[in-house]
Protein backbone atom coordinates (compact mmCIF):
# COMPACT_ATOMS: atom_id res chain seq x y z
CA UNK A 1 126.94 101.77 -28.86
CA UNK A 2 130.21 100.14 -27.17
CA UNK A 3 133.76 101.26 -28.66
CA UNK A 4 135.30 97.82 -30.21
CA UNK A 5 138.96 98.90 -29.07
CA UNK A 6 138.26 100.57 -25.93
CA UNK A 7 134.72 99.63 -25.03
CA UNK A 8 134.05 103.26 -23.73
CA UNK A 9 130.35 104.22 -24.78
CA UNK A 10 129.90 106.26 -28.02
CA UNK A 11 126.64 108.34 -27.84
CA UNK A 12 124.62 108.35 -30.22
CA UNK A 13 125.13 111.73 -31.97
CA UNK A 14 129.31 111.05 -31.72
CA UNK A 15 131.21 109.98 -34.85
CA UNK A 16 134.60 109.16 -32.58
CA UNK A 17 135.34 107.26 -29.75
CA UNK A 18 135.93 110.00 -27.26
CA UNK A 19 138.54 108.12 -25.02
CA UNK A 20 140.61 106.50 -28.01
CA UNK A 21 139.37 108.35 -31.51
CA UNK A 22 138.27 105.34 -33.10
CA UNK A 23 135.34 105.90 -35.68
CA UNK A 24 132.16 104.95 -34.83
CA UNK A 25 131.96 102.74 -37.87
CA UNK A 26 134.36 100.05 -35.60
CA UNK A 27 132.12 100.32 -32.65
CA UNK A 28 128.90 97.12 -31.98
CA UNK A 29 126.02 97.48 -29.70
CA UNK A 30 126.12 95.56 -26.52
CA UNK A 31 123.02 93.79 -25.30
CA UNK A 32 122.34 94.60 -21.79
CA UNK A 33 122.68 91.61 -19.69
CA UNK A 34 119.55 90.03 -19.36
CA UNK A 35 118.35 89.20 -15.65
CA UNK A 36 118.93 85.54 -14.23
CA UNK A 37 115.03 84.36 -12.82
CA UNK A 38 116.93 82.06 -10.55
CA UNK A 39 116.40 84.54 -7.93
CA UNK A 40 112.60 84.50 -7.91
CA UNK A 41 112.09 80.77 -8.97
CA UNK A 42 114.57 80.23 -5.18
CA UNK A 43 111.94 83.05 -3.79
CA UNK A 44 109.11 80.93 -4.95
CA UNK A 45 110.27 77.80 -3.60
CA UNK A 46 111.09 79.06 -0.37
CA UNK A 47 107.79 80.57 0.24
CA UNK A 48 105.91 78.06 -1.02
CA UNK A 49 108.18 75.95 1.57
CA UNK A 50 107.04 78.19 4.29
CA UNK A 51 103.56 78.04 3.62
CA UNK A 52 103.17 74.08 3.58
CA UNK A 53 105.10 74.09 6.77
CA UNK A 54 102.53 77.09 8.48
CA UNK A 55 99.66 74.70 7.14
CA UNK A 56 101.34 70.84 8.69
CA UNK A 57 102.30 73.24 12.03
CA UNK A 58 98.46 74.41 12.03
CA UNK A 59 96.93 70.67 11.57
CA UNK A 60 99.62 69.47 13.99
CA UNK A 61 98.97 71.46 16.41
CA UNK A 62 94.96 71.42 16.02
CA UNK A 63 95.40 67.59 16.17
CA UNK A 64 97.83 67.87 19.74
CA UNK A 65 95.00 70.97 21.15
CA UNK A 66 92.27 68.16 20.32
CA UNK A 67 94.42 65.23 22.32
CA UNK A 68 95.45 67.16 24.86
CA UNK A 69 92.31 68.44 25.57
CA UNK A 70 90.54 65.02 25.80
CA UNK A 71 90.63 64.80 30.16
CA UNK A 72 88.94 61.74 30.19
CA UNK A 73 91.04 59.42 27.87
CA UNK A 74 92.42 55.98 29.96
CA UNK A 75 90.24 57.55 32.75
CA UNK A 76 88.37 55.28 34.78
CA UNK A 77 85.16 57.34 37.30
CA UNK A 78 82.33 55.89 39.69
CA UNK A 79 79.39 57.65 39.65
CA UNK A 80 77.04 58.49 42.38
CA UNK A 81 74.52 55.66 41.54
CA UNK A 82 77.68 53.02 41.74
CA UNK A 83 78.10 52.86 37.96
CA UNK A 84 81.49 53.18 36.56
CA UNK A 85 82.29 54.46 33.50
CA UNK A 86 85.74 53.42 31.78
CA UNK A 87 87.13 55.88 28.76
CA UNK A 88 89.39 54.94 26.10
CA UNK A 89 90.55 57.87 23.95
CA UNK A 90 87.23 57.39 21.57
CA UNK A 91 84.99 54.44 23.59
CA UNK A 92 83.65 54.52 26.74
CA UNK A 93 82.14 50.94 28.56
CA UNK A 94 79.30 52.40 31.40
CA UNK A 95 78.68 49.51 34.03
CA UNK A 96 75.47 49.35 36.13
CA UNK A 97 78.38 47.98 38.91
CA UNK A 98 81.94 48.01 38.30
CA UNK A 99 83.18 45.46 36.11
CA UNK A 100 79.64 43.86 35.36
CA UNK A 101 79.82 42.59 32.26
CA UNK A 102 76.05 41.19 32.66
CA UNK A 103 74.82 44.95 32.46
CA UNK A 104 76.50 47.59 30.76
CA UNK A 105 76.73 50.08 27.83
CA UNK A 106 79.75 50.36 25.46
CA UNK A 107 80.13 52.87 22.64
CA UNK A 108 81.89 56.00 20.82
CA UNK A 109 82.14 59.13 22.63
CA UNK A 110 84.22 62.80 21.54
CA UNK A 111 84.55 64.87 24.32
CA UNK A 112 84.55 68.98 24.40
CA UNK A 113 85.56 71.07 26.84
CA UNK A 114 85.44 75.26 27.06
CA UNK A 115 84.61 77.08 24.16
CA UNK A 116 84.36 73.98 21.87
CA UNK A 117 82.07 72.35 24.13
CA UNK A 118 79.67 75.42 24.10
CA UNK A 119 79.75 76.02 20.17
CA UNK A 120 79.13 72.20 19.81
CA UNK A 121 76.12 72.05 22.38
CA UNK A 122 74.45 75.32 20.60
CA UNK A 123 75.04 74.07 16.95
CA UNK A 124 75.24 70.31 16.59
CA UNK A 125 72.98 69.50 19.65
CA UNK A 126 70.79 72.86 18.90
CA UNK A 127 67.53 70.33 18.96
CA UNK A 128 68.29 69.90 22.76
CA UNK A 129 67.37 73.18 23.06
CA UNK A 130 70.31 74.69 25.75
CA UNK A 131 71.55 77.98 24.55
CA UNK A 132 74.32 79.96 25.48
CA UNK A 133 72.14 82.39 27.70
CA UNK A 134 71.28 79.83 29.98
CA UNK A 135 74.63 78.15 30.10
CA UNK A 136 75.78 81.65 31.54
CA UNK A 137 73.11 81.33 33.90
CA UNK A 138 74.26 78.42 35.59
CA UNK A 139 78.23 79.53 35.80
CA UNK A 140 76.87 82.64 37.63
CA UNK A 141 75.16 80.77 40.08
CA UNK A 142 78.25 78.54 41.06
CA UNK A 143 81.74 80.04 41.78
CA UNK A 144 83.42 76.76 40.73
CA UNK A 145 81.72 76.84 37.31
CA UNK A 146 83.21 78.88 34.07
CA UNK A 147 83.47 78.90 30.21
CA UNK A 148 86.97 77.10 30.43
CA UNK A 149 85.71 73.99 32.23
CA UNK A 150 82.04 73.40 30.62
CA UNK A 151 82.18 69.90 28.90
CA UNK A 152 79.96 67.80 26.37
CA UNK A 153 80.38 64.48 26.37
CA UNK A 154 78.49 63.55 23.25
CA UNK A 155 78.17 59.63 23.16
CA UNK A 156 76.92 57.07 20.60
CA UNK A 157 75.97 53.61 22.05
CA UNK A 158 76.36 50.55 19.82
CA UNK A 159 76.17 47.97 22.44
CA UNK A 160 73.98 47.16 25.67
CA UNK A 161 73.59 43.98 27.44
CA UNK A 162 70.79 43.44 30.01
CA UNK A 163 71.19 40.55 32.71
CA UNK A 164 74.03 39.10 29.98
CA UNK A 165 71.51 39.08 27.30
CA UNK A 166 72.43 42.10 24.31
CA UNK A 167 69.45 43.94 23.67
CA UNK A 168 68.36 46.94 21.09
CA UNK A 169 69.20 50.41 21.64
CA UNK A 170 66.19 52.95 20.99
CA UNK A 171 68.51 55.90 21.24
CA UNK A 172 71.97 55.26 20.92
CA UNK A 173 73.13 59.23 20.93
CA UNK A 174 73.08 60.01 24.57
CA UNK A 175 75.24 63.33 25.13
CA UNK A 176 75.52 64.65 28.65
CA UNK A 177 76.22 68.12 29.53
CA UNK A 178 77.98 70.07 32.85
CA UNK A 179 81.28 71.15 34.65
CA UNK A 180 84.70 69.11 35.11
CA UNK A 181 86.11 70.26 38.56
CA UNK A 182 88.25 70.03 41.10
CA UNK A 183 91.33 69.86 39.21
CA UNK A 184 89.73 67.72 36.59
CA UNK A 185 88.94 64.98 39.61
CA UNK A 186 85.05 65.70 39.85
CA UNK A 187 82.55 65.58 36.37
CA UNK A 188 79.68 67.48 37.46
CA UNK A 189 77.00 66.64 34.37
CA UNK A 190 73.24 65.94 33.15
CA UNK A 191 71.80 63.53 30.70
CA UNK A 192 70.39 65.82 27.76
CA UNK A 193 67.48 63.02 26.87
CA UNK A 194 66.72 62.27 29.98
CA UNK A 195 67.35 65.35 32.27
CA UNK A 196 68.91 62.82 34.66
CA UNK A 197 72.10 64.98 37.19
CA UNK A 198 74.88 62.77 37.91
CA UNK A 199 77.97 63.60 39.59
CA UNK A 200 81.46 61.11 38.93
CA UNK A 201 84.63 60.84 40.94
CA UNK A 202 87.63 59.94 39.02
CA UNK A 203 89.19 56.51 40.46
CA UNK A 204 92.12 56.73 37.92
């Protein structure tokens, strides 16, 4: 209870306004203010702002790891039988000769490198058959191998012309396995179908 001509509290077991004497009959109760919930609607909104930004910045950067990581997008290599294989960022076009247009293979490809490469050869190509064990085999037994520069290339074929004629394509996933050195300039792999070693040189 509030005095009405001083506003000094009155408890409750006082007939008088202590500070002024004014009887408690003249006194009214004041509500206590009640508290504004603009402060945690703003608190809200911010963090909710904060989270969808951690979430874009997460997808972002996922998306610029997965680009970046990509070493043989606009990349053109000869291999060691004379072939040549062209990459786009998601095709690649694999000549018997360079630029022969009479005999070649053209298709999708996603490329893996490091970790990623070795989760994706152990789960999604598990049917091949490679584990992890022996992948650390073969890094120990080469001082230019590691973990950070194992690759997959895993590739899908949708086209192949023989001697200019386009023929069917009794296995169009062919993903190849192995080591991208010498500052990314040498691709060191092995067909996984076939068993088949090649070894590229990057020509640009």
């Amino acid at each position: 209870m509030f005095c009405k001509n001083c506003g000094k509290e009155i408890k409750d077991n006082e007939q008088f306004c202590a500070e002024c004497g004014t009887k408690k009959s003249n006194v009214e109760k004041k509500e206590t203010p009640k508290k504004s919930n603009i402060g945690l609607i703003t608190g809200l909104i911010i963090g909710g702002s904060i989270l969808v930004i951690i979430v874009i910045g997460f997808i972002l950067n996922l998306v610029l790891s997965n680009t970046k990581n990509n070493l043989l997008e606009n990349t053109t290599w000869k291999a060691s039988d004379n072939s040549q294989a062209i990459f786009t960022s998601d095709r690649i076009d694999w000549y018997k000769t360079p630029g022969d247009k009479n005999n070649y293979y053209s298709g999708t490809y996603k490329f893996y490198i490091g970790e990623d490469a070795i989760k994706h050869i152990t789960t999604e190509l598990s049917n091949y058959g490679v584990t992890q064990e022996e992948i650390e085999g073969v890094i120990s037994r080469n001082v230019q191998y590691s973990k950070s520069n194992f690759v997959v290339v895993d590739i899908t074929y949708d086209k192949y012309v023989l001697n200019g004629k386009e023929m069917t394509i009794a296995k169009p996933q062919v993903p190849w396995f192995g080591f991208i050195v010498d500052d990314n300039k040498i691709l060191d792999v092995a067909n996984m179908n076939t068993g088949t070693y090649i070894t590229f040189t990057k020509e640009k």
